[in-house]
PDB file of N, CA and C in Angstrom:
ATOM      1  N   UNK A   1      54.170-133.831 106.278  1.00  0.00           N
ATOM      2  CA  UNK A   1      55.586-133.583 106.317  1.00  0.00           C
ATOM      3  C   UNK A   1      55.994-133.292 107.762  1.00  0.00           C
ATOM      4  N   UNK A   2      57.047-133.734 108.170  1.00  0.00           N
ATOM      5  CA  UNK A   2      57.852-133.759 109.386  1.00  0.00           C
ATOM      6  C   UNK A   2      58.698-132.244 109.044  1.00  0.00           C
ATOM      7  N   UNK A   3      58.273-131.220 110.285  1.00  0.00           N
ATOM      8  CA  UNK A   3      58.829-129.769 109.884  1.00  0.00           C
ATOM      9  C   UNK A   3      59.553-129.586 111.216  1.00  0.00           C
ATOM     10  N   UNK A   4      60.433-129.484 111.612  1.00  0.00           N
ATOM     11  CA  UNK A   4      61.192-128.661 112.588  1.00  0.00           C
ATOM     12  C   UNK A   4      61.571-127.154 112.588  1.00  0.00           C
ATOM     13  N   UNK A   5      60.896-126.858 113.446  1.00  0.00           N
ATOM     14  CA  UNK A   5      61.271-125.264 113.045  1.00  0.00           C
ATOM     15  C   UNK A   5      62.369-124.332 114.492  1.00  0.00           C
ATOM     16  N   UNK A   6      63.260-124.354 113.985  1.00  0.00           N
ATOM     17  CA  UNK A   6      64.344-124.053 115.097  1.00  0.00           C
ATOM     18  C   UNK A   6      64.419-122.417 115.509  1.00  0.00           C
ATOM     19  N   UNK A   7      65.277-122.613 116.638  1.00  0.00           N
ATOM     20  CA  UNK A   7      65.166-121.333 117.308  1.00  0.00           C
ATOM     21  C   UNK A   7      63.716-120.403 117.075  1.00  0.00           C
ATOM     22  N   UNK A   8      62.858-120.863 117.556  1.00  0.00           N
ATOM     23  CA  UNK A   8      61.344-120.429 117.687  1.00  0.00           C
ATOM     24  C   UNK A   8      60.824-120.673 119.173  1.00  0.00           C
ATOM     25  N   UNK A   9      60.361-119.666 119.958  1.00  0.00           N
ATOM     26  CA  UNK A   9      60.336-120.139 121.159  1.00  0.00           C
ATOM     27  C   UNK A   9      58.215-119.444 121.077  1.00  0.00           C
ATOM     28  N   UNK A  10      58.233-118.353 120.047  1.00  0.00           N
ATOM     29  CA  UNK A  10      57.089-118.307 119.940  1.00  0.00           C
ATOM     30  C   UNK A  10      55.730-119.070 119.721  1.00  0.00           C
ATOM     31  N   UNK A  11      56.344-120.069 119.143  1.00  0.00           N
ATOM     32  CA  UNK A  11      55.290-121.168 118.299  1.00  0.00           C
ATOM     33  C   UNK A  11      54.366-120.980 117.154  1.00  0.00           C
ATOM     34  N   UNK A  12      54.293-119.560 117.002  1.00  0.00           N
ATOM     35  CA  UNK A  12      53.631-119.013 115.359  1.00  0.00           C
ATOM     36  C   UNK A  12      53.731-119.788 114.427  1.00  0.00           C
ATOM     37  N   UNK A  13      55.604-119.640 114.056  1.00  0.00           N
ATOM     38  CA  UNK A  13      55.149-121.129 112.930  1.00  0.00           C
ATOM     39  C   UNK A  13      55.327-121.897 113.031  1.00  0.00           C
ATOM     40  N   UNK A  14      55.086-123.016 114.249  1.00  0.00           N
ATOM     41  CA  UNK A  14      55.027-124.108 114.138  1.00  0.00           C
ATOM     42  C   UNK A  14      53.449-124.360 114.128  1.00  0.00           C
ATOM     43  N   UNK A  15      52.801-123.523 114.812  1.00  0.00           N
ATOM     44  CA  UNK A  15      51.462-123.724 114.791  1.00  0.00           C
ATOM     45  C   UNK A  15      50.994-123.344 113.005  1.00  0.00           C
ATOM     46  N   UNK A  16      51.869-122.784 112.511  1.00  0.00           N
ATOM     47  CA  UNK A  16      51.157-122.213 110.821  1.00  0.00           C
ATOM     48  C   UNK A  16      51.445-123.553 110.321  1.00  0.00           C
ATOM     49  N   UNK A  17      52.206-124.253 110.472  1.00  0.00           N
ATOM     50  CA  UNK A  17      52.670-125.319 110.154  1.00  0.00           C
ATOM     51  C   UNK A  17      51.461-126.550 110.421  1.00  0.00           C
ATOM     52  N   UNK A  18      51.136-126.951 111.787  1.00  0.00           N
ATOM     53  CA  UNK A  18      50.249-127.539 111.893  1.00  0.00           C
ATOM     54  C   UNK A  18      48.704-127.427 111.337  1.00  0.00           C
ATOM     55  N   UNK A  19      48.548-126.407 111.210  1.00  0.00           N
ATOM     56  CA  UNK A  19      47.350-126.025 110.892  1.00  0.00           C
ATOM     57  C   UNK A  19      46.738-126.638 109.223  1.00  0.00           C
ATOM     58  N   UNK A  20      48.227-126.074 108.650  1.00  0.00           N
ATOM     59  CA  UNK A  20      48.417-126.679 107.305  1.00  0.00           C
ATOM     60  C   UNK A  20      48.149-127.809 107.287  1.00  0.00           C
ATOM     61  N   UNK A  21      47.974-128.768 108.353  1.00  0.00           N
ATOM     62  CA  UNK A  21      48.402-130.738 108.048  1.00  0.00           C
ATOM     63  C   UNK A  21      49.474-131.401 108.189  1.00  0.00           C
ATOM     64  N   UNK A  22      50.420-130.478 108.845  1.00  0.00           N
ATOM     65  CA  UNK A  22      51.950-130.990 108.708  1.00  0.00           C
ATOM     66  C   UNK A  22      52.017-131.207 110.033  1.00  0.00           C
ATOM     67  N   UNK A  23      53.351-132.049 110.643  1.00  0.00           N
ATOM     68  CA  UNK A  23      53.208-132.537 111.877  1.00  0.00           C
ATOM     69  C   UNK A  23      54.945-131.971 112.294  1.00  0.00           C
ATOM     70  N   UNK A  24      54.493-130.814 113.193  1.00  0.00           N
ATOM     71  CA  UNK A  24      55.652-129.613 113.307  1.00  0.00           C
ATOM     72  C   UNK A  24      55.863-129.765 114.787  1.00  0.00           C
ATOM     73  N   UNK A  25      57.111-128.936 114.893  1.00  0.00           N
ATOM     74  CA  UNK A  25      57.861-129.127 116.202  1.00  0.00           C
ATOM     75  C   UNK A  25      58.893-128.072 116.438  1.00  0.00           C
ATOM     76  N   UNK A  26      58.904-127.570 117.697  1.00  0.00           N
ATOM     77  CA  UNK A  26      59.445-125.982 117.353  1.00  0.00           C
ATOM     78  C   UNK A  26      61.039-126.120 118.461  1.00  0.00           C
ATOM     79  N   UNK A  27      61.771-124.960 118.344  1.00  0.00           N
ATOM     80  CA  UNK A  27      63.011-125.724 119.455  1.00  0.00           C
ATOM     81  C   UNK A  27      63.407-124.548 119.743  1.00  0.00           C
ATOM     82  N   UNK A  28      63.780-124.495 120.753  1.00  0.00           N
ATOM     83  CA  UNK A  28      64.320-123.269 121.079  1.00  0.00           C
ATOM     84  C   UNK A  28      65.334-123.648 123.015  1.00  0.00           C
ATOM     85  N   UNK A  29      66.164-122.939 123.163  1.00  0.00           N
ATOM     86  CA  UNK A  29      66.639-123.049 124.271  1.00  0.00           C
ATOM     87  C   UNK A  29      65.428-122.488 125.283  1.00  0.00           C
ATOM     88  N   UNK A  30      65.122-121.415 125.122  1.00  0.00           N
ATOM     89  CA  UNK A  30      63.528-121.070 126.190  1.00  0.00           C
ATOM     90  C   UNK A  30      62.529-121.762 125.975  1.00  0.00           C
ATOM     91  N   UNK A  31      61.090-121.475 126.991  1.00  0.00           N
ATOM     92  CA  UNK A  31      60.420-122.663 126.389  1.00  0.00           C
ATOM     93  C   UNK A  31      59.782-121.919 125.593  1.00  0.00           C
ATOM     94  N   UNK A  32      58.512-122.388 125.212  1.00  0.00           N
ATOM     95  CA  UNK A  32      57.016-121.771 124.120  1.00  0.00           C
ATOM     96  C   UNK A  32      56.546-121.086 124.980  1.00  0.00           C
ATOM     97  N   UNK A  33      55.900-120.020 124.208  1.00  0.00           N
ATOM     98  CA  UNK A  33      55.167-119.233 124.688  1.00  0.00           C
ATOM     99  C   UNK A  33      53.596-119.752 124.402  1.00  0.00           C
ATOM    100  N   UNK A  34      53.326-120.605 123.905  1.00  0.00           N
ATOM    101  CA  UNK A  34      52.114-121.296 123.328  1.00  0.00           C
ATOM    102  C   UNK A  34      52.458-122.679 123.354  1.00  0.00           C
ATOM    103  N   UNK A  35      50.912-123.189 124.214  1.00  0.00           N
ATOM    104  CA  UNK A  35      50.864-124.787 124.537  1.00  0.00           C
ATOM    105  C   UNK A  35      51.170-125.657 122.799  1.00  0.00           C
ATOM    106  N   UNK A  36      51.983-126.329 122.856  1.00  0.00           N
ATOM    107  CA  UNK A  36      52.423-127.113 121.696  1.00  0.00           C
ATOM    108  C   UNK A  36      53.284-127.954 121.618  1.00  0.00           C
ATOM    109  N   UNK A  37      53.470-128.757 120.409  1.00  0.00           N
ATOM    110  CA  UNK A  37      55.171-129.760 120.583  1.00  0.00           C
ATOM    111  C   UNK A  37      56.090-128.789 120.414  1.00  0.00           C
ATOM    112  N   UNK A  38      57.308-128.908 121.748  1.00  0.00           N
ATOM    113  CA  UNK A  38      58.325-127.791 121.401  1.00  0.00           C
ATOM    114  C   UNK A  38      59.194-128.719 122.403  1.00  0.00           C
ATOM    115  N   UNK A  39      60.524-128.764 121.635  1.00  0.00           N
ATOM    116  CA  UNK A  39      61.823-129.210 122.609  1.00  0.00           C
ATOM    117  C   UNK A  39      62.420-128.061 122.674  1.00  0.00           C
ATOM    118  N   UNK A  40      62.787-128.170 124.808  1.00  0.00           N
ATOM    119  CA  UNK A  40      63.479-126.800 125.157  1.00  0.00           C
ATOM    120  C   UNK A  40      65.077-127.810 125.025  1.00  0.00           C
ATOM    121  N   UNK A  41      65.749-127.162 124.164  1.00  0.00           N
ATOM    122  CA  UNK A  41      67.291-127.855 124.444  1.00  0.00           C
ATOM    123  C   UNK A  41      67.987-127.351 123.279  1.00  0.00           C
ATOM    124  N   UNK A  42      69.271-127.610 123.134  1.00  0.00           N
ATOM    125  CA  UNK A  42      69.452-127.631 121.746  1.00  0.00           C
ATOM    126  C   UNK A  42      69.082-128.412 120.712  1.00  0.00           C
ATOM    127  N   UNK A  43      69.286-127.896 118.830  1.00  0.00           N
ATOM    128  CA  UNK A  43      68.576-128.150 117.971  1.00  0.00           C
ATOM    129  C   UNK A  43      69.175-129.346 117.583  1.00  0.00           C
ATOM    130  N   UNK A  44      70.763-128.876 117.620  1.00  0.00           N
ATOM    131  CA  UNK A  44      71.415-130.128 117.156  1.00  0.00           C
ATOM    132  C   UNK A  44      70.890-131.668 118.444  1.00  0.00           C
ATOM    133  N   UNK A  45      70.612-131.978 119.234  1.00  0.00           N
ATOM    134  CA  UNK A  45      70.035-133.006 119.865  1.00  0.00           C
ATOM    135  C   UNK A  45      69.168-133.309 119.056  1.00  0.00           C
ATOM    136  N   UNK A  46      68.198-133.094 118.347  1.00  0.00           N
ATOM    137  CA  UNK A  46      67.094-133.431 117.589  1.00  0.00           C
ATOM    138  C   UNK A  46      67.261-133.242 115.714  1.00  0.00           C
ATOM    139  N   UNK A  47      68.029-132.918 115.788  1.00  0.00           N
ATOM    140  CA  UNK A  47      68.221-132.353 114.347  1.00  0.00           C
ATOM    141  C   UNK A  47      68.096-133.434 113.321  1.00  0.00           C
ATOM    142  N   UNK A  48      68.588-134.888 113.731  1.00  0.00           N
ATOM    143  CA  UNK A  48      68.536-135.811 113.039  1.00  0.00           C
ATOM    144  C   UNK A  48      67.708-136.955 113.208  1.00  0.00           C
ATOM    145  N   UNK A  49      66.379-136.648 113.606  1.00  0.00           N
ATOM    146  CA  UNK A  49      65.486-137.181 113.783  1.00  0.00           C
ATOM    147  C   UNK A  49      64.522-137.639 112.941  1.00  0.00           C
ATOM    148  N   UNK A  50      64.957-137.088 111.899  1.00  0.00           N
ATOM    149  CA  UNK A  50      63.930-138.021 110.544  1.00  0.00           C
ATOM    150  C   UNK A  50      63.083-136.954 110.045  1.00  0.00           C
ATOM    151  N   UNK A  51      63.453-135.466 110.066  1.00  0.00           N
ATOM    152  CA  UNK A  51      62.352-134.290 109.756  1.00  0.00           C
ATOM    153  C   UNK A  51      62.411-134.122 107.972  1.00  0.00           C
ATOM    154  N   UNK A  52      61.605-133.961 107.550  1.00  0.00           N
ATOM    155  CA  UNK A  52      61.783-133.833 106.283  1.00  0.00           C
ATOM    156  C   UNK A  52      61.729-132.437 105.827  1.00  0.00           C
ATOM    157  N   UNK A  53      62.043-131.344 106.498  1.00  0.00           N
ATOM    158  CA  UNK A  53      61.854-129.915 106.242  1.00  0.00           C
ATOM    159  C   UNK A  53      62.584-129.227 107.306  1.00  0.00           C
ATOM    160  N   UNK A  54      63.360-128.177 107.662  1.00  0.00           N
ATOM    161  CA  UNK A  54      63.956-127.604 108.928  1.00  0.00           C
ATOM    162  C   UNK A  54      64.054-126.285 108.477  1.00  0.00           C
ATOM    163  N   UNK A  55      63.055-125.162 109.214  1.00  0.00           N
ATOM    164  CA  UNK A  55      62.830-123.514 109.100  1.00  0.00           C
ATOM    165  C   UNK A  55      63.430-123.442 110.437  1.00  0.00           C
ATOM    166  N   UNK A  56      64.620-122.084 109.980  1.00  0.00           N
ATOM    167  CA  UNK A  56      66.083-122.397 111.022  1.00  0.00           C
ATOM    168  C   UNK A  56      65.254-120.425 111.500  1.00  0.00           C
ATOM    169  N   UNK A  57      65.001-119.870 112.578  1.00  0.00           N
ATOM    170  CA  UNK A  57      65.285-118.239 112.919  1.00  0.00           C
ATOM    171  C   UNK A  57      66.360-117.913 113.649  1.00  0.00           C
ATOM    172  N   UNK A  58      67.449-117.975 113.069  1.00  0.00           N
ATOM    173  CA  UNK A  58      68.579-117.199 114.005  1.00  0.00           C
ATOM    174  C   UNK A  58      68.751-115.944 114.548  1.00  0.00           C
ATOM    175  N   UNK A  59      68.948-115.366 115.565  1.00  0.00           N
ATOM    176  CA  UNK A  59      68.586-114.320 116.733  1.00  0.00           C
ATOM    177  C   UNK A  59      69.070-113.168 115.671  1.00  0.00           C
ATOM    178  N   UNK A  60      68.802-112.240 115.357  1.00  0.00           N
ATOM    179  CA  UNK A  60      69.241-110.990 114.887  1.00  0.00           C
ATOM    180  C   UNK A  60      70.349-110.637 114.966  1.00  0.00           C
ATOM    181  N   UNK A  61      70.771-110.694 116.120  1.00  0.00           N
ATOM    182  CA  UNK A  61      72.140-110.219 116.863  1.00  0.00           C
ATOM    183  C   UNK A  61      73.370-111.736 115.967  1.00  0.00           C
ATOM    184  N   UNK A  62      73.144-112.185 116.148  1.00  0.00           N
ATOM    185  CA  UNK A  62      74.085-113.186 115.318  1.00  0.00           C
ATOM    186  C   UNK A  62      73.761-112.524 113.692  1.00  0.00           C
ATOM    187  N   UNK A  63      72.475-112.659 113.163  1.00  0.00           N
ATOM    188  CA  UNK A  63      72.664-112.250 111.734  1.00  0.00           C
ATOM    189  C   UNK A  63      73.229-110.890 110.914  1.00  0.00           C
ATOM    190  N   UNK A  64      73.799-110.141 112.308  1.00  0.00           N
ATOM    191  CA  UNK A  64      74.253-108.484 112.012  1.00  0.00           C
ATOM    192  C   UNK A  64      75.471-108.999 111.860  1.00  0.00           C
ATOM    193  N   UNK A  65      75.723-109.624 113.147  1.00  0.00           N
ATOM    194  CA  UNK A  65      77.667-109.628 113.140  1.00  0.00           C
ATOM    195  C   UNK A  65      77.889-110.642 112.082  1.00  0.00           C
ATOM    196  N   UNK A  66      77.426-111.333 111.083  1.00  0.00           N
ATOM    197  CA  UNK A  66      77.605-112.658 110.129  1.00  0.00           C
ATOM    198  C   UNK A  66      77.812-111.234 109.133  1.00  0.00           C
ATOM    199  N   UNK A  67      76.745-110.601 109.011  1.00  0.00           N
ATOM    200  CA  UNK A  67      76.650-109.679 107.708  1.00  0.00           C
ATOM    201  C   UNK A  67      77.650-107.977 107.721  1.00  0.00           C
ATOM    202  N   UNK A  68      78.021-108.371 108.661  1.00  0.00           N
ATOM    203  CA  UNK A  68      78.720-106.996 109.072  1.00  0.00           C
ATOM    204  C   UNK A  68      80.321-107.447 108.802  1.00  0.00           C
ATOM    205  N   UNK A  69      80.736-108.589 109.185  1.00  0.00           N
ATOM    206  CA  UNK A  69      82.066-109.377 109.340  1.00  0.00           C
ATOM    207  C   UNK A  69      82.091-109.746 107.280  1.00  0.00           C
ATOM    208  N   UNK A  70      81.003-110.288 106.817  1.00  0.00           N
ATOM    209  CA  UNK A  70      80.746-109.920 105.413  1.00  0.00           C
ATOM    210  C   UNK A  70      81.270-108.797 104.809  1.00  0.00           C
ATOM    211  N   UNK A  71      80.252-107.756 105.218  1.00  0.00           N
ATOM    212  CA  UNK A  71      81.031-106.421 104.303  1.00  0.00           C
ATOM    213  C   UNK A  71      82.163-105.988 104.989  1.00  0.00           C
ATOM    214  N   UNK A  72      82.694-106.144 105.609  1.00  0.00           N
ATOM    215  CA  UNK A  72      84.218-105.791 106.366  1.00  0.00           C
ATOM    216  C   UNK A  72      85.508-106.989 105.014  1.00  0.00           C
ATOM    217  N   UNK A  73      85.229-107.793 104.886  1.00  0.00           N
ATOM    218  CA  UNK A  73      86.189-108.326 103.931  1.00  0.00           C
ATOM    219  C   UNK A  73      85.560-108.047 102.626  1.00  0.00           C
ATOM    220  N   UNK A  74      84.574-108.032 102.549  1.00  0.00           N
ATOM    221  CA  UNK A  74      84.159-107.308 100.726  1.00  0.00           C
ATOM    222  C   UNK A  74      84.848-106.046 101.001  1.00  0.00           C
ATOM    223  N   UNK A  75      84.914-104.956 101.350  1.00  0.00           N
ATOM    224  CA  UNK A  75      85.663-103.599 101.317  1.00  0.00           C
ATOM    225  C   UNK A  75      87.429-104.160 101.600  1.00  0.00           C
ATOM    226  N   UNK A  76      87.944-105.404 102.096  1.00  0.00           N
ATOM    227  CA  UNK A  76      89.071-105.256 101.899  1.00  0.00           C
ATOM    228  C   UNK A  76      89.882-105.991 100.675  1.00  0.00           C
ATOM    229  N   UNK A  77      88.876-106.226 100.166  1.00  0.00           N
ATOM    230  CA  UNK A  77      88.912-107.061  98.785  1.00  0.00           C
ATOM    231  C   UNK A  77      89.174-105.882  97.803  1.00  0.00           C
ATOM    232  N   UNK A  78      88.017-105.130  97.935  1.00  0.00           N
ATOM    233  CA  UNK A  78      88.122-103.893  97.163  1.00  0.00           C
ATOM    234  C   UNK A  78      88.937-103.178  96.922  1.00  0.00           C
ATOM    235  N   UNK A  79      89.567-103.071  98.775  1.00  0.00           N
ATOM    236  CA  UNK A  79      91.488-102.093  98.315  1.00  0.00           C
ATOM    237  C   UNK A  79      92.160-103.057  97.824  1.00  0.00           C
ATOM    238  N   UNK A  80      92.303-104.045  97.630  1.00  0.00           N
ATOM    239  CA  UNK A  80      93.188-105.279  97.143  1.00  0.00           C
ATOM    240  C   UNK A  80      93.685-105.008  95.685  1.00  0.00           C
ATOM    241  N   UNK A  81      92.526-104.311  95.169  1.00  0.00           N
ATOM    242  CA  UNK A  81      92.057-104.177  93.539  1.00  0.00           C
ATOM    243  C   UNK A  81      92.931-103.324  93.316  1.00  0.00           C
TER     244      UNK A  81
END
């Protein structure tokens, strides 16, 4: 299986990936920290390349303010009630 694994600059799982038999590829704007296939660029440039699997890690800091901006309109839903 063709795996892209985005925003990964570590290479952990792309290498868990390979190891498995799968033929993986990691992306990140920085480079790898481990010798491997890794495109430094953005994801969307490659995204449609024929992968048959895509494990996405988005930075923390984006997944607070997604989930925080979340419960900020669930509580104004609530006074709505």
């Amino acid at each position: 299986m063709r795996v892209l694994v985005a925003c990964e600059y570590s290479g952990k799982t792309r290498d868990s990936f390979i190891r498995n038999g799968h033929d993986a590829i990691s992306c990140d704007f920085l480079p790898t920290e481990r010798t491997g296939k890794h495109y430094q660029g953005d994801v969307r440039d490659i995204i449609n390349d024929g992968f048959d699997l895509m494990v996405a890690h988005p930075s923390c800091q984006h997944l607070v303010v997604v989930v925080q901006n979340i419960f900020i309109e669930s509580k104004k839903n609530k006074k709505k009630r």
